[in-house]
PDB file of N, CA and C in Angstrom:
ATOM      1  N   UNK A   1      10.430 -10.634  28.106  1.00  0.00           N
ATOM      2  CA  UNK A   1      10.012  -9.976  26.876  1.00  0.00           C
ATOM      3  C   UNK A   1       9.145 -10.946  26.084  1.00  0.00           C
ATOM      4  N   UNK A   2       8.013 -10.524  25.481  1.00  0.00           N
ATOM      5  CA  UNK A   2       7.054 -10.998  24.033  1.00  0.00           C
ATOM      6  C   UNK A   2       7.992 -11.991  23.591  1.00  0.00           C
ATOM      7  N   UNK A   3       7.698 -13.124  23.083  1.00  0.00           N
ATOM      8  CA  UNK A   3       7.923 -13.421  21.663  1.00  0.00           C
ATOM      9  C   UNK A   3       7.120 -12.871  20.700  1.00  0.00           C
ATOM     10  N   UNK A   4       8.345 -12.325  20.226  1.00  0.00           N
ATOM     11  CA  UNK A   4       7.055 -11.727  18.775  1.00  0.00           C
ATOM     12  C   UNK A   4       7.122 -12.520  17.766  1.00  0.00           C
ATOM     13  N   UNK A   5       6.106 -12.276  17.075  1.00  0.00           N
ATOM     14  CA  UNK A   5       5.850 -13.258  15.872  1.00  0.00           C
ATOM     15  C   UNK A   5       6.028 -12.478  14.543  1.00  0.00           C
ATOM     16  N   UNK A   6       6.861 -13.281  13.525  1.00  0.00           N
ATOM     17  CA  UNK A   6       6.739 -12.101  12.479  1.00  0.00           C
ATOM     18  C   UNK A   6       5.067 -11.972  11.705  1.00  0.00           C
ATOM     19  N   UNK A   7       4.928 -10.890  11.349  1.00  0.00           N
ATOM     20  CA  UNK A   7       3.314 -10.052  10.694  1.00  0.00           C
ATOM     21  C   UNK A   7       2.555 -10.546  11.834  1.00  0.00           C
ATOM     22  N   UNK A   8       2.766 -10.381  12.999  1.00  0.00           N
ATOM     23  CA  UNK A   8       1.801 -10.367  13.922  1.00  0.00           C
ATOM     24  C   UNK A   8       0.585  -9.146  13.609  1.00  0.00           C
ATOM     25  N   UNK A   9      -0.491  -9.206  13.979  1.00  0.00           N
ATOM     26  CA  UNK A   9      -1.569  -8.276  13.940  1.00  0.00           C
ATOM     27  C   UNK A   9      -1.040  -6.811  13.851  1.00  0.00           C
ATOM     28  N   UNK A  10      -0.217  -6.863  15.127  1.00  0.00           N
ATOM     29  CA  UNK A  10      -0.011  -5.185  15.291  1.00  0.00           C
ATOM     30  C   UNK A  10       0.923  -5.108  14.760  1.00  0.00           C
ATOM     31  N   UNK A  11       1.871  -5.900  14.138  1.00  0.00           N
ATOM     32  CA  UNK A  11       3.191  -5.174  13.030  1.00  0.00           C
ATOM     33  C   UNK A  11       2.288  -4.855  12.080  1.00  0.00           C
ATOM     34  N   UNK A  12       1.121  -5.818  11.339  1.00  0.00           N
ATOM     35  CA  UNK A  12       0.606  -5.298  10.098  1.00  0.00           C
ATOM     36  C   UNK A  12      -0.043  -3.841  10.086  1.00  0.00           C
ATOM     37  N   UNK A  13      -0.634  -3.729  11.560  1.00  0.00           N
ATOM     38  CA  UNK A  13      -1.250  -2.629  11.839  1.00  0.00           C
ATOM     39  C   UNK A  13      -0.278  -1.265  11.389  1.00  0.00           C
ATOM     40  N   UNK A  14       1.132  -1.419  12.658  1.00  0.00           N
ATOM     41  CA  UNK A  14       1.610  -0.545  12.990  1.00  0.00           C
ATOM     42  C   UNK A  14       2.550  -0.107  11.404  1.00  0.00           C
ATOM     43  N   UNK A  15       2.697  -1.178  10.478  1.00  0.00           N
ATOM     44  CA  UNK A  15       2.667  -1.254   8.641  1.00  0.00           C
ATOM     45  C   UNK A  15       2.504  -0.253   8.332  1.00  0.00           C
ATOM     46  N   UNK A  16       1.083  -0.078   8.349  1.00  0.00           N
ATOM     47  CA  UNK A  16       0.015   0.382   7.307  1.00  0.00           C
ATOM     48  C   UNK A  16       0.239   1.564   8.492  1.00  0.00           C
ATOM     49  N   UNK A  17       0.362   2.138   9.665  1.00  0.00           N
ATOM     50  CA  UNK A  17       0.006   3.022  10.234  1.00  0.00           C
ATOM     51  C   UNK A  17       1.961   4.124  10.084  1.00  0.00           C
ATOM     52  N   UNK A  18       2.385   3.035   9.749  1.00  0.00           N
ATOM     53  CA  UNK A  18       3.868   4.361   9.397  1.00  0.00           C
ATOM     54  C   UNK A  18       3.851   4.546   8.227  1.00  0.00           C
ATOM     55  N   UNK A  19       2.914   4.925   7.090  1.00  0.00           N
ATOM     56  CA  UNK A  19       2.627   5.769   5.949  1.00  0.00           C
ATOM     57  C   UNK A  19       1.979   7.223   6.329  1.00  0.00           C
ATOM     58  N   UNK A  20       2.541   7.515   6.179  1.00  0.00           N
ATOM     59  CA  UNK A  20       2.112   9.038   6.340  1.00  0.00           C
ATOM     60  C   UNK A  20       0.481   9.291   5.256  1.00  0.00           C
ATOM     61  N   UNK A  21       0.885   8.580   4.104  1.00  0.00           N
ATOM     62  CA  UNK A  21      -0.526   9.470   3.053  1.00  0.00           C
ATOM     63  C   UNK A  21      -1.589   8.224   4.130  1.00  0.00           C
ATOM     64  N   UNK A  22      -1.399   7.236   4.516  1.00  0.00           N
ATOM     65  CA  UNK A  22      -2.334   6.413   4.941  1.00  0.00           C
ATOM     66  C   UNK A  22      -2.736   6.935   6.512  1.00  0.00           C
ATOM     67  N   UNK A  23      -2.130   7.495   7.241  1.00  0.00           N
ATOM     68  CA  UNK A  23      -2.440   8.338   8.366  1.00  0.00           C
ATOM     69  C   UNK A  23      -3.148   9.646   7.857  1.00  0.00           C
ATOM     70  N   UNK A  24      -2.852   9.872   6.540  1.00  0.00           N
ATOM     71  CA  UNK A  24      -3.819  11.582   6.599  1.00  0.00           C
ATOM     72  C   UNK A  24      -5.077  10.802   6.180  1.00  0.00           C
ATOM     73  N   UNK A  25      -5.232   9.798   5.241  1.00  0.00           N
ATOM     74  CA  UNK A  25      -6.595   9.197   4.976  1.00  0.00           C
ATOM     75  C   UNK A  25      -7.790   8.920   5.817  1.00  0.00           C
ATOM     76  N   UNK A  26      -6.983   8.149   7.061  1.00  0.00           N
ATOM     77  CA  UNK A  26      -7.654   7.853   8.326  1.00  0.00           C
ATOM     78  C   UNK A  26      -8.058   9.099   9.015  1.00  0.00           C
ATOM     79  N   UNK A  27      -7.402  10.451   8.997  1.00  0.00           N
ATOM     80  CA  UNK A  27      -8.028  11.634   9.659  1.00  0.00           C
ATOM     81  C   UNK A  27      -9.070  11.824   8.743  1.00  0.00           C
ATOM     82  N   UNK A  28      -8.777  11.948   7.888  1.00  0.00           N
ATOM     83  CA  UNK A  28     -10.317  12.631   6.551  1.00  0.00           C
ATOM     84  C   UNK A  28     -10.951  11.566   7.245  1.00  0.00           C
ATOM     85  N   UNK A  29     -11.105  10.377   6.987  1.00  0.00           N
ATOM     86  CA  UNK A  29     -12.426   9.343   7.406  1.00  0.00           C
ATOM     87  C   UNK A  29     -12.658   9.840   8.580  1.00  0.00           C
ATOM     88  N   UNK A  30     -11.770  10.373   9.906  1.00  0.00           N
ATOM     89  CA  UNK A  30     -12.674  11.355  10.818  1.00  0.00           C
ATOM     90  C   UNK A  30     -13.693  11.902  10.957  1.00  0.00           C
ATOM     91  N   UNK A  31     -13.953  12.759   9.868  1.00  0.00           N
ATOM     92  CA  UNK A  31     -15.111  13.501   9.456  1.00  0.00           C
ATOM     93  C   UNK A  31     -15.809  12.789   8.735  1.00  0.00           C
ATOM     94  N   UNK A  32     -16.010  11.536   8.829  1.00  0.00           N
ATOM     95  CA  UNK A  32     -17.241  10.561   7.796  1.00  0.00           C
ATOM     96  C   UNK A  32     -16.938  10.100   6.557  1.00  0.00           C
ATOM     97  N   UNK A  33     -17.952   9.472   6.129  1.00  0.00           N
ATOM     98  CA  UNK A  33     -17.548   8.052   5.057  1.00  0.00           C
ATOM     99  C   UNK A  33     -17.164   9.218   4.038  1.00  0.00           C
ATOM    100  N   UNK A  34     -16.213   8.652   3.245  1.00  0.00           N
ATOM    101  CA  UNK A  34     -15.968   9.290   1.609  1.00  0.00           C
ATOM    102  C   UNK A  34     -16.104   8.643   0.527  1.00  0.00           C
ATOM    103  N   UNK A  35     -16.016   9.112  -0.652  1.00  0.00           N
ATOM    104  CA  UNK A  35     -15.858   8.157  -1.788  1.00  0.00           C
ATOM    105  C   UNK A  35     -14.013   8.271  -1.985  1.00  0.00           C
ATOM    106  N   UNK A  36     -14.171   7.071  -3.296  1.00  0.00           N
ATOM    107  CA  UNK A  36     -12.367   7.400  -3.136  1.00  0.00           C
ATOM    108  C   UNK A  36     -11.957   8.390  -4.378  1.00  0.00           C
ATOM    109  N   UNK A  37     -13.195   8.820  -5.188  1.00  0.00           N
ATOM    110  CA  UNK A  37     -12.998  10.267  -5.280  1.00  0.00           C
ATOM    111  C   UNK A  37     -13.007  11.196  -4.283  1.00  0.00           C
ATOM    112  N   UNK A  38     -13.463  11.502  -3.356  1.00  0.00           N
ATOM    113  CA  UNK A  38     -12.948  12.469  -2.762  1.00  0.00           C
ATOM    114  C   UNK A  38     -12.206  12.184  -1.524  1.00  0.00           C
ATOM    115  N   UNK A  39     -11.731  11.188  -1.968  1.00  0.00           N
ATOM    116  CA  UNK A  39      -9.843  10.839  -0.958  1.00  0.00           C
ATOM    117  C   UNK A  39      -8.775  11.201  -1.743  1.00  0.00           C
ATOM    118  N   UNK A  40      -9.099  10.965  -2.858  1.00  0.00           N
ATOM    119  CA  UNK A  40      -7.958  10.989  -4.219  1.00  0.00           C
ATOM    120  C   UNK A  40      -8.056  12.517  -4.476  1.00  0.00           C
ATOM    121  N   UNK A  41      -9.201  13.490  -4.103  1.00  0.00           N
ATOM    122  CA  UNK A  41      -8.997  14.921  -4.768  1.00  0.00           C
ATOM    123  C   UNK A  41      -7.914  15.490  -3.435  1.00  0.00           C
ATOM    124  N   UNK A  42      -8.045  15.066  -2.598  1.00  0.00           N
ATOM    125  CA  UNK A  42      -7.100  15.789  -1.573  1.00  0.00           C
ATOM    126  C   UNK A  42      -5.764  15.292  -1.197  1.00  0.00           C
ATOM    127  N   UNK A  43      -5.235  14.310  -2.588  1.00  0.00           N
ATOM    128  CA  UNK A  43      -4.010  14.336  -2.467  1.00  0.00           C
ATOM    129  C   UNK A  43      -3.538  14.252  -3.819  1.00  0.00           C
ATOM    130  N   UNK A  44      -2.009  14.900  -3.935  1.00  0.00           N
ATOM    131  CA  UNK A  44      -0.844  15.089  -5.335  1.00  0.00           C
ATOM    132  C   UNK A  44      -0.768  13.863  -5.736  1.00  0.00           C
ATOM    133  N   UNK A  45      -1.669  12.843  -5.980  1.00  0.00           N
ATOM    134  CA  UNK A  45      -1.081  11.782  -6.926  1.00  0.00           C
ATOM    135  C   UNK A  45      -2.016  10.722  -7.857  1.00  0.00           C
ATOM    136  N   UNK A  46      -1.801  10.238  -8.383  1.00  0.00           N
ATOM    137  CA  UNK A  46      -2.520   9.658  -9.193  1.00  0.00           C
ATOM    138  C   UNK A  46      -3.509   8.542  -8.411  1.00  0.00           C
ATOM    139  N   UNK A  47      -4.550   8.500  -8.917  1.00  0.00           N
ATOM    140  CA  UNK A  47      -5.598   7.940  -8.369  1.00  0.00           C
ATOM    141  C   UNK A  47      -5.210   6.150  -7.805  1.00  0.00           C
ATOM    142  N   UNK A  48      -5.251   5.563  -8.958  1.00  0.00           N
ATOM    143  CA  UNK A  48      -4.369   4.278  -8.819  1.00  0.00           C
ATOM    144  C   UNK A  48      -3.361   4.311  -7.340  1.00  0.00           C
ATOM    145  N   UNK A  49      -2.443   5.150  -7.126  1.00  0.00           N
ATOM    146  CA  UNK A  49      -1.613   4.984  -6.083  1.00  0.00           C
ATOM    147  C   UNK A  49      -2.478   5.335  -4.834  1.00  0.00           C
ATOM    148  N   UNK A  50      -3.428   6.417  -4.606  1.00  0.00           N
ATOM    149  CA  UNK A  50      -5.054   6.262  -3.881  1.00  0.00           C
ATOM    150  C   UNK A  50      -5.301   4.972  -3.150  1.00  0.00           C
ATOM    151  N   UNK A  51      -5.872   4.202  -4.325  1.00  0.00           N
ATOM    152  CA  UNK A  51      -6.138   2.962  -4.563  1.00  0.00           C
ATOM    153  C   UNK A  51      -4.961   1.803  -3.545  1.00  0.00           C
ATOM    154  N   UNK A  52      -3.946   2.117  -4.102  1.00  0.00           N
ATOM    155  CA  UNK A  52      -2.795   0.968  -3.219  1.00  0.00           C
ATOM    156  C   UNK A  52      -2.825   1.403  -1.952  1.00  0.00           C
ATOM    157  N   UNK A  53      -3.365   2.637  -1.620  1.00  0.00           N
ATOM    158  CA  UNK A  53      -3.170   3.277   0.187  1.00  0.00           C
ATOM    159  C   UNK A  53      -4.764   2.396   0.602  1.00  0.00           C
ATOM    160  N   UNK A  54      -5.639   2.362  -0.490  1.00  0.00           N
ATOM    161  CA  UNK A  54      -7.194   2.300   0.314  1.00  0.00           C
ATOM    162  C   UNK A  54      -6.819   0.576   0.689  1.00  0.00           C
ATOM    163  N   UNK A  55      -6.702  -0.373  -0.437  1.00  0.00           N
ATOM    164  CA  UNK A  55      -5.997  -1.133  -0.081  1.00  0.00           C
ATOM    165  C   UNK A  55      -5.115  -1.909   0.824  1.00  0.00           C
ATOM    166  N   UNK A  56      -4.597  -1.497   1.444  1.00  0.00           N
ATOM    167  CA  UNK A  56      -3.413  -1.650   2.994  1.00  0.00           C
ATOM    168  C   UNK A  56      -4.353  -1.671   4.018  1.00  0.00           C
ATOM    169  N   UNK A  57      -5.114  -0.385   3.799  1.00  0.00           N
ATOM    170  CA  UNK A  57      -5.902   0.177   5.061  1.00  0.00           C
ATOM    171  C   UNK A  57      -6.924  -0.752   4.912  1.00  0.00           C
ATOM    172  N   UNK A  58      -7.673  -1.152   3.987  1.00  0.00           N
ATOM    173  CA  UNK A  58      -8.924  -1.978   3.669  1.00  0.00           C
ATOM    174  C   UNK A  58      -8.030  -3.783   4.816  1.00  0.00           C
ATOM    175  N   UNK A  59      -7.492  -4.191   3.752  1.00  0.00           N
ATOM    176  CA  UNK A  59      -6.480  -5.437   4.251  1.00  0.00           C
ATOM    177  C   UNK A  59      -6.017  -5.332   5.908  1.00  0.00           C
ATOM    178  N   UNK A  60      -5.960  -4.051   6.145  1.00  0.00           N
ATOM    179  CA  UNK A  60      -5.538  -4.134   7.447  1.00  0.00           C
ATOM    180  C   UNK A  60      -6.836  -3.819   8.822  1.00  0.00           C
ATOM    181  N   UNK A  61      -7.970  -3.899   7.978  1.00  0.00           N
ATOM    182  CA  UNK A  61      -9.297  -3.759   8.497  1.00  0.00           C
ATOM    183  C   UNK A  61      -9.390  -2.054   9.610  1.00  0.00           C
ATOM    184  N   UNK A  62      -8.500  -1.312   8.518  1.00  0.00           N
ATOM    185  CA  UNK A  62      -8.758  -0.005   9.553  1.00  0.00           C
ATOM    186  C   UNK A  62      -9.838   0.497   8.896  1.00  0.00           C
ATOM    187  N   UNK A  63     -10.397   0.505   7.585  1.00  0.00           N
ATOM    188  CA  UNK A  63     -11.347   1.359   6.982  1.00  0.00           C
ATOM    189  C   UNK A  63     -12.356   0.103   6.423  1.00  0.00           C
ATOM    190  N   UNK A  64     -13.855   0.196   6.309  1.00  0.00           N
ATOM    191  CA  UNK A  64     -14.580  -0.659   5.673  1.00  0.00           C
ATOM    192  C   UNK A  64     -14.824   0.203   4.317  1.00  0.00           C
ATOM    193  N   UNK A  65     -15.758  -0.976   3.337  1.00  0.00           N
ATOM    194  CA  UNK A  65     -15.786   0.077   2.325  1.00  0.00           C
ATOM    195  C   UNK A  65     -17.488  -0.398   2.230  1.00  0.00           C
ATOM    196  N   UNK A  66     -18.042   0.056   1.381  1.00  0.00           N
ATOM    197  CA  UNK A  66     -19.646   0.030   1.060  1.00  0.00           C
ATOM    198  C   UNK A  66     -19.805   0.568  -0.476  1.00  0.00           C
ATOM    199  N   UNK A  67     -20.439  -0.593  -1.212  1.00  0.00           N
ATOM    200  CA  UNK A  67     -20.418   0.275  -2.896  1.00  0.00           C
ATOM    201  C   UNK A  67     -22.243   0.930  -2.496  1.00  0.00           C
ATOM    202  N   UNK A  68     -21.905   1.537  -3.431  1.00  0.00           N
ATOM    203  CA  UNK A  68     -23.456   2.406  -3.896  1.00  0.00           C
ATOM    204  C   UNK A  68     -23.067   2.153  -5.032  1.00  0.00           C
ATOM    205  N   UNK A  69     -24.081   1.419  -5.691  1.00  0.00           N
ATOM    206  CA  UNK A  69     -24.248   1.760  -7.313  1.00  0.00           C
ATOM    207  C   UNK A  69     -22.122   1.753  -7.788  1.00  0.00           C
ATOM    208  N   UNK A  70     -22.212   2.617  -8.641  1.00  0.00           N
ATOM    209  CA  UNK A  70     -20.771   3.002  -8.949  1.00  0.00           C
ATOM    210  C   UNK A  70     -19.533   3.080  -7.780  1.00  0.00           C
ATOM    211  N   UNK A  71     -20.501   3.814  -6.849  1.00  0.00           N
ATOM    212  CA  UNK A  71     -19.777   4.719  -5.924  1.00  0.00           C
ATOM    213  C   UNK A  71     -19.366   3.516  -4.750  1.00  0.00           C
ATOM    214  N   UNK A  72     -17.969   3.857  -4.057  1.00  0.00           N
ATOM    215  CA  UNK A  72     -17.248   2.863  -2.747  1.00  0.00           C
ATOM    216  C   UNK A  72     -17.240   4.214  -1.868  1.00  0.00           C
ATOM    217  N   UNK A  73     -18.306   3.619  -0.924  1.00  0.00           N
ATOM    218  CA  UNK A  73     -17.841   4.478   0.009  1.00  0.00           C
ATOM    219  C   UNK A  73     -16.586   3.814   1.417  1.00  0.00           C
ATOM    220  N   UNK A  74     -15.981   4.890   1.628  1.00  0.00           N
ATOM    221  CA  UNK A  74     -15.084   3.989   2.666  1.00  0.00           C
ATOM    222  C   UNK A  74     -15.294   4.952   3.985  1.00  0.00           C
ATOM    223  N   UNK A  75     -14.849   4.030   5.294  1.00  0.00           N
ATOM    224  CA  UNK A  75     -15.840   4.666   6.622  1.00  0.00           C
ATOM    225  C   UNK A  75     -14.676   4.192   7.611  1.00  0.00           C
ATOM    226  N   UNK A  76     -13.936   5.001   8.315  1.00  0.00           N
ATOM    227  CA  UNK A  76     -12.757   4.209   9.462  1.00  0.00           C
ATOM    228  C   UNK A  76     -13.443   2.971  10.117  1.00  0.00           C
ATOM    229  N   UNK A  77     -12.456   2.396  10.082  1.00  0.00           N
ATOM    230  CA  UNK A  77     -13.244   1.386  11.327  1.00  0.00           C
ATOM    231  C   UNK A  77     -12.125   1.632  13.000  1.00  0.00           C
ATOM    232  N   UNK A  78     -12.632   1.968  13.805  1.00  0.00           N
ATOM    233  CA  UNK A  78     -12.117   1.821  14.829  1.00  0.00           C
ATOM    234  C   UNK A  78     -11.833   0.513  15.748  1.00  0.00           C
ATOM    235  N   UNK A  79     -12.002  -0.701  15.579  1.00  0.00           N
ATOM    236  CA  UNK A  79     -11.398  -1.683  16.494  1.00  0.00           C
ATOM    237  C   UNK A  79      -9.631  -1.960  16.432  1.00  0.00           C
ATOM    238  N   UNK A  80      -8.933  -1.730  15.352  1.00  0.00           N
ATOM    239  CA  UNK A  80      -7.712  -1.825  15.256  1.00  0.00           C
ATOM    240  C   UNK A  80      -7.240  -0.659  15.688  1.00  0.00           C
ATOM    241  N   UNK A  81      -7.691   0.638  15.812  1.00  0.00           N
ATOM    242  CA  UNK A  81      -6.921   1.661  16.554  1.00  0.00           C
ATOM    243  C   UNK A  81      -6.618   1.195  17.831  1.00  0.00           C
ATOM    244  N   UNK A  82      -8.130   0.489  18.205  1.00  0.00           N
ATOM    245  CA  UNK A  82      -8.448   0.627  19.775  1.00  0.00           C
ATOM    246  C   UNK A  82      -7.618  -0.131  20.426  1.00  0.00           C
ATOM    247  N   UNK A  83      -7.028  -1.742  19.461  1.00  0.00           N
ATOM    248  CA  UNK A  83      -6.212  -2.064  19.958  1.00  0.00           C
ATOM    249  C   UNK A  83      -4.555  -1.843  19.953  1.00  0.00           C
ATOM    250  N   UNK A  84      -4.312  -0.810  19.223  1.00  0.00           N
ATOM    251  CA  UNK A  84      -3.088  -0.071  18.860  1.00  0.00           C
ATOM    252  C   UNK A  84      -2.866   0.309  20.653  1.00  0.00           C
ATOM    253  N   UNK A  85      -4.522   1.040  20.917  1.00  0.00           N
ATOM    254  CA  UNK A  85      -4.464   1.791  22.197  1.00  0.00           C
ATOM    255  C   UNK A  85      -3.791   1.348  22.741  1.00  0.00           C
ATOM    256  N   UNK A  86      -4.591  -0.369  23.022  1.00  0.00           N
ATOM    257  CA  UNK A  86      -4.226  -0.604  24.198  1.00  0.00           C
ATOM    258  C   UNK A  86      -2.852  -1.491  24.293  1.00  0.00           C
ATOM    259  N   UNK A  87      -2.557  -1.458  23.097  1.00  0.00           N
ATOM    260  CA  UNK A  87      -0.797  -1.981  22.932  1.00  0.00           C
ATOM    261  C   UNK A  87       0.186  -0.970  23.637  1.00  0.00           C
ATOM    262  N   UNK A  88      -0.190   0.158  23.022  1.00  0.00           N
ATOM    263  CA  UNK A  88       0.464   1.518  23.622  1.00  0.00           C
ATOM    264  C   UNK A  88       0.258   1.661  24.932  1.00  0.00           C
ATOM    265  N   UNK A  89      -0.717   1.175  26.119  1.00  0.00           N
ATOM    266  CA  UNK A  89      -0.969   1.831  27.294  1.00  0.00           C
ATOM    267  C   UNK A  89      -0.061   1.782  28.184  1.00  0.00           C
ATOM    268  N   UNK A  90       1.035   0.479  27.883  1.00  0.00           N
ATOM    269  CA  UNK A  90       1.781   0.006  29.267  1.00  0.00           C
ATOM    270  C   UNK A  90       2.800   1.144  29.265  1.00  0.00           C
ATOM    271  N   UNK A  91       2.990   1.625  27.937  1.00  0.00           N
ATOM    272  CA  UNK A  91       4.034   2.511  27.399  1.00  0.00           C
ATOM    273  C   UNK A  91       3.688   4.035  28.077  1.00  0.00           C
ATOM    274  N   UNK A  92       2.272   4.330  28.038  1.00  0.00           N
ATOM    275  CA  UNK A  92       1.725   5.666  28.571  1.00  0.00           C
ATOM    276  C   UNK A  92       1.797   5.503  29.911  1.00  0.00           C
ATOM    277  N   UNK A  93       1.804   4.629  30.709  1.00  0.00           N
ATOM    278  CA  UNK A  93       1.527   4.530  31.913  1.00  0.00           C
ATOM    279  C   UNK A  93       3.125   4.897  32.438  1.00  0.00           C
ATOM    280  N   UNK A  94       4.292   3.894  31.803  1.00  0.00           N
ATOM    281  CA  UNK A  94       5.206   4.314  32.559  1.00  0.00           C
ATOM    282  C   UNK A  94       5.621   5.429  31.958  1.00  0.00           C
ATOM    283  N   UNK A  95       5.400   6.542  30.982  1.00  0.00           N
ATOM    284  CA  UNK A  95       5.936   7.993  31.030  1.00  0.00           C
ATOM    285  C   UNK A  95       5.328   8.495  31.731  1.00  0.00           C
ATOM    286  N   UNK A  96       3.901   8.620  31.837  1.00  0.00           N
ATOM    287  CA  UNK A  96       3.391   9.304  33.397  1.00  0.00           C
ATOM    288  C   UNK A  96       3.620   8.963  34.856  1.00  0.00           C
ATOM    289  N   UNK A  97       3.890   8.093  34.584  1.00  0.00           N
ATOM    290  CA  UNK A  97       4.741   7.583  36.231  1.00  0.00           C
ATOM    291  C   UNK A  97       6.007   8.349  36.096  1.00  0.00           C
ATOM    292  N   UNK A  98       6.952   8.406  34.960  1.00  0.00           N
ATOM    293  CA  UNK A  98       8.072   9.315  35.195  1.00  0.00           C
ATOM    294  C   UNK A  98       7.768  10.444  35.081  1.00  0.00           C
ATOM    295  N   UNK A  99       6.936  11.567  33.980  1.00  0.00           N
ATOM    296  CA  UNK A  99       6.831  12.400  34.645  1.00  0.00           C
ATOM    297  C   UNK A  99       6.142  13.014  36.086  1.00  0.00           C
ATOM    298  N   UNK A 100       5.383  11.979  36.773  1.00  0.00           N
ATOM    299  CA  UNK A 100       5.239  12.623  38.089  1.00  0.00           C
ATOM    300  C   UNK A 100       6.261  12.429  39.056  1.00  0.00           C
ATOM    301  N   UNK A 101       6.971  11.673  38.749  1.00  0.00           N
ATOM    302  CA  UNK A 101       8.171  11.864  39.793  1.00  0.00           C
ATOM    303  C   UNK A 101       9.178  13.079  39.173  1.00  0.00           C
ATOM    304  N   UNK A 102       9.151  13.423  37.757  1.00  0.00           N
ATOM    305  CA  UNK A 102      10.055  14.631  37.581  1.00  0.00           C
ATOM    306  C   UNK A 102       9.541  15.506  38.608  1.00  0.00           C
ATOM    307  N   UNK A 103       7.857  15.480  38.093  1.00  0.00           N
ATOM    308  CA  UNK A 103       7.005  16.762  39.045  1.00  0.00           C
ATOM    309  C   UNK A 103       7.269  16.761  40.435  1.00  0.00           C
ATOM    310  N   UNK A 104       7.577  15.535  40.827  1.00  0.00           N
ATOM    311  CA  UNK A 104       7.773  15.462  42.692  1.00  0.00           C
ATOM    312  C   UNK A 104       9.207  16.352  42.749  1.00  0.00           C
ATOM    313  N   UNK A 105      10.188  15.999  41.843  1.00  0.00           N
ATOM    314  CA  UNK A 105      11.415  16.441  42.032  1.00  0.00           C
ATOM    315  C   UNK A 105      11.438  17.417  41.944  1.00  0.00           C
ATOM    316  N   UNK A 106      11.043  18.249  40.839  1.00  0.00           N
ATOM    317  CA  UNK A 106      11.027  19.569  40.811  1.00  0.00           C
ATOM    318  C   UNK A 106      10.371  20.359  42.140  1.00  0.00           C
ATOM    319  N   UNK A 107       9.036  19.854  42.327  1.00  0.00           N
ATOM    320  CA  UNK A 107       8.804  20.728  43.326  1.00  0.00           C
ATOM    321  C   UNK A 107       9.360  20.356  44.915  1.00  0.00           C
ATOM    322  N   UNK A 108      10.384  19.308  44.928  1.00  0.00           N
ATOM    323  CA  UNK A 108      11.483  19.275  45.893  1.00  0.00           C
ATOM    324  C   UNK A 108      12.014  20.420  46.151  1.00  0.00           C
ATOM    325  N   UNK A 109      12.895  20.660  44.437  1.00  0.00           N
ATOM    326  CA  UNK A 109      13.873  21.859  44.683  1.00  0.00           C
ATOM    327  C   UNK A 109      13.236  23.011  45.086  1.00  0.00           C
ATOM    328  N   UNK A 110      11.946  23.264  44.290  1.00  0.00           N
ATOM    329  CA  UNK A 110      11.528  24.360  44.983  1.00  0.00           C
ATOM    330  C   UNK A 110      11.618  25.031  46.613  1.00  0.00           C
ATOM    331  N   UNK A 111      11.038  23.711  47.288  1.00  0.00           N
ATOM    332  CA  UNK A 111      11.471  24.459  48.754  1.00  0.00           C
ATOM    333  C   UNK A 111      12.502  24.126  49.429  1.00  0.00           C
ATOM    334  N   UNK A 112      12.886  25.525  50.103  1.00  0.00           N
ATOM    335  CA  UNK A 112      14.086  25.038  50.801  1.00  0.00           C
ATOM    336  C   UNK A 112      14.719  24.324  51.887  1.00  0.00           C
TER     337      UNK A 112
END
């Protein structure tokens, strides 16, 4: 097993990625850069608390930001997903290895 390290990269990641309002943020940035007015109109809470989510995500280099004039625009950044990915892969690999052996089994029983 890893030694893990405490606030290793991907704990900070995987942090900031078990907030739920900070996972719906990252889908809106899906659809392209926003301001953090219109991150803050599509959620129940005060702007300031907005702010402490853009924050995490900023610190945790999932979103960049860009001022215009007044305006911050913020834009996902994808290299920390990518390596979320590939933290996750060893994990995807062996459930698809088990489910194809369910699949072998099952279609065992099938014939007689």
């Amino acid at each position: 097993m890893p030694v893990r390290t405490k606030d290793s990269p991907a704990d900070l990641i995987f942090g900031a990625l078990a907030n739920p309002t900070r996972r719906d943020i990252l889908f809106l940035l899906l659809g392209g850069p926003r301001t953090a007015g219109e991150i803050a109109e599509q959620f129940d809470m005060a702007r300031p608390s907005v702010s402490e989510h853009m924050k995490v995500l900023l610190d945790r280099r999932l979103v960049s930001e860009q001022r215009d004039g007044r305006a911050t625009r913020y834009t996902l950044t994808p290299g920390p997903l990518a390596d979320v990915a590939s933290w996750l892969s060893p994990f995807e690999m062996f459930w698809r290895g088990r489910l194809e052996d369910l699949n072998t089994t099952l279609d065992n029983l099938k014939d007689p």
